[in-house]
C-alpha atoms as a PDB file:
ATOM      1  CA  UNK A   1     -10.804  65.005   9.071  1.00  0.00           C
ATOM      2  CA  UNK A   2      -7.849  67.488   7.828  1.00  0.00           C
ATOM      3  CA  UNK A   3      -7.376  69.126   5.067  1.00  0.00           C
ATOM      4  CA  UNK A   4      -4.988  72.030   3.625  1.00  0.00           C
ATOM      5  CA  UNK A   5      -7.754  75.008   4.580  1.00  0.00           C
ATOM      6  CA  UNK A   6      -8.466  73.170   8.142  1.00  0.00           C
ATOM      7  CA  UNK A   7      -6.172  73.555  11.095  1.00  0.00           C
ATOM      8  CA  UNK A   8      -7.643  71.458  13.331  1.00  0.00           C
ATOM      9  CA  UNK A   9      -8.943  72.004  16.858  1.00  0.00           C
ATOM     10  CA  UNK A  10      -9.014  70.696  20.030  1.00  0.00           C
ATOM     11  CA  UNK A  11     -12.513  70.093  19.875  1.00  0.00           C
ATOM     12  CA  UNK A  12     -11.952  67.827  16.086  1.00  0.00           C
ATOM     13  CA  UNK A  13      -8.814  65.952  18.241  1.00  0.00           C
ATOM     14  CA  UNK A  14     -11.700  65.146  21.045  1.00  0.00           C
ATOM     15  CA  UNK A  15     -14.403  63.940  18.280  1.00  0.00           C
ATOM     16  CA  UNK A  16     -11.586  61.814  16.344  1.00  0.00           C
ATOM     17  CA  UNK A  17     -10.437  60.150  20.002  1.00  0.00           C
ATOM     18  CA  UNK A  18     -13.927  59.404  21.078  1.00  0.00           C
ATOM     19  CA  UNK A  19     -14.842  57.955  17.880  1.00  0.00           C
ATOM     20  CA  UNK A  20     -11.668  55.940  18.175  1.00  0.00           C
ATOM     21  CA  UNK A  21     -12.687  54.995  21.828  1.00  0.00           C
ATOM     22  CA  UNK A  22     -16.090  53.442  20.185  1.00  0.00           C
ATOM     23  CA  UNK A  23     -14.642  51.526  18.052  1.00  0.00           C
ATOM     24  CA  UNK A  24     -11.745  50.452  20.875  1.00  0.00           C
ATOM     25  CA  UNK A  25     -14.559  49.367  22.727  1.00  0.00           C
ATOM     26  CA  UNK A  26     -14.786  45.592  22.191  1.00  0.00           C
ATOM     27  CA  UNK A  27     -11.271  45.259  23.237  1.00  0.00           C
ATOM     28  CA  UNK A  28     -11.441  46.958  26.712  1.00  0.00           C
ATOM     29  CA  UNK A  29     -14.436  44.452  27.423  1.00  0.00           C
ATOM     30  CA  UNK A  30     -11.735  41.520  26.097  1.00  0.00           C
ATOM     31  CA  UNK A  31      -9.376  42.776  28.768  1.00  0.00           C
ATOM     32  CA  UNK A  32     -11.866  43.185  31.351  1.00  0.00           C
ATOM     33  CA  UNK A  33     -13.260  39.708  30.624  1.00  0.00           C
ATOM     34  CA  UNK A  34      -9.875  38.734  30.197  1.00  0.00           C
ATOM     35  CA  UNK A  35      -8.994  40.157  34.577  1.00  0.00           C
ATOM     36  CA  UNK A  36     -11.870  38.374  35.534  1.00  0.00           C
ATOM     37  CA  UNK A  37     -11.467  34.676  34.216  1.00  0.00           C
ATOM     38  CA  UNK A  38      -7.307  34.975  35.733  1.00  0.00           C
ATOM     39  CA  UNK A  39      -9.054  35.831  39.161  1.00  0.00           C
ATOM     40  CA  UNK A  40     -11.738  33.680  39.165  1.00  0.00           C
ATOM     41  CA  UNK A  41      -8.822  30.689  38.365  1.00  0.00           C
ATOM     42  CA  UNK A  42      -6.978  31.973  41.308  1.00  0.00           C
ATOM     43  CA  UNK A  43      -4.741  34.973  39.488  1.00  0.00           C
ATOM     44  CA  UNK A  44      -4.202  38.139  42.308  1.00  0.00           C
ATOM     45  CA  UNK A  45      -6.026  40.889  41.415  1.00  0.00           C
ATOM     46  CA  UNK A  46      -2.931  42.565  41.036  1.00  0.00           C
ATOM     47  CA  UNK A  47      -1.523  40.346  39.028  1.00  0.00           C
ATOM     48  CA  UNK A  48      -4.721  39.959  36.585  1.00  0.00           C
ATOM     49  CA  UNK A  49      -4.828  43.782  36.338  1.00  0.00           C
ATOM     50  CA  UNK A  50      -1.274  43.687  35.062  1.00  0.00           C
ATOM     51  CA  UNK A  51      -1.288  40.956  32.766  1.00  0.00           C
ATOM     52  CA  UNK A  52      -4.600  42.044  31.302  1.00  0.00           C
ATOM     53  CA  UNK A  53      -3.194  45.777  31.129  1.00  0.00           C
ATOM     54  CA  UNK A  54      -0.181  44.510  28.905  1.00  0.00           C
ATOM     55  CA  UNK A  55      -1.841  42.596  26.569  1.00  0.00           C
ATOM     56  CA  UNK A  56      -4.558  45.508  25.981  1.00  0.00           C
ATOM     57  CA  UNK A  57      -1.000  47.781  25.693  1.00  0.00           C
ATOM     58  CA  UNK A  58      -0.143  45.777  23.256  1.00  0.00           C
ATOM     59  CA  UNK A  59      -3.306  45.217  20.839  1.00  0.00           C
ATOM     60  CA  UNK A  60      -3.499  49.221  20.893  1.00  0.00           C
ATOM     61  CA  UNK A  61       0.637  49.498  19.826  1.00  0.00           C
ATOM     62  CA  UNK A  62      -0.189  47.250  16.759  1.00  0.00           C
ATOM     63  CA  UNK A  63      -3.068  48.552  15.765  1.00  0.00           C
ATOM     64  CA  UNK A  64      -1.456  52.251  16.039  1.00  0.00           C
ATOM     65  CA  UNK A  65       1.529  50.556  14.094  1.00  0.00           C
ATOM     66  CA  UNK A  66      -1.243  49.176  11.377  1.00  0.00           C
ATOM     67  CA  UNK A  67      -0.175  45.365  12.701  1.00  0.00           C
ATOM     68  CA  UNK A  68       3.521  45.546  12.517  1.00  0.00           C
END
């Protein structure tokens, strides 16, 4: 939360990113769920890691972007 007679602090920038992180939450689970089913149908791990990686890169860049 800022406002004019508030600089903020590291500690508010660690609160506002951990309350971000909780609400984040359901979509690292997606992309973990998401590694798993490509290897169990025969994806490398490698390649599972990656391909789940960039689509959780790009659900964050959108909804940093508000969807555009």
């Amino acid at each position: 939360m800022h406002d004019e007679t508030h600089t903020p602090t590291s500690a508010d920038l660690i609160r506002e990113l951990m309350a971000a992180r909780a609400g984040w939450e359901p979509l690292f689970d997606a992309a973990d769920g998401m590694r798993l089913d490509l290897e169990a149908r025969g994806w490398s791990p490698v390649t599972a890691r990656w391909v789940a990686g960039q689509w959780m890169c790009h659900i964050v860049r959108n909804s940093v972007r508000g969807g555009r």
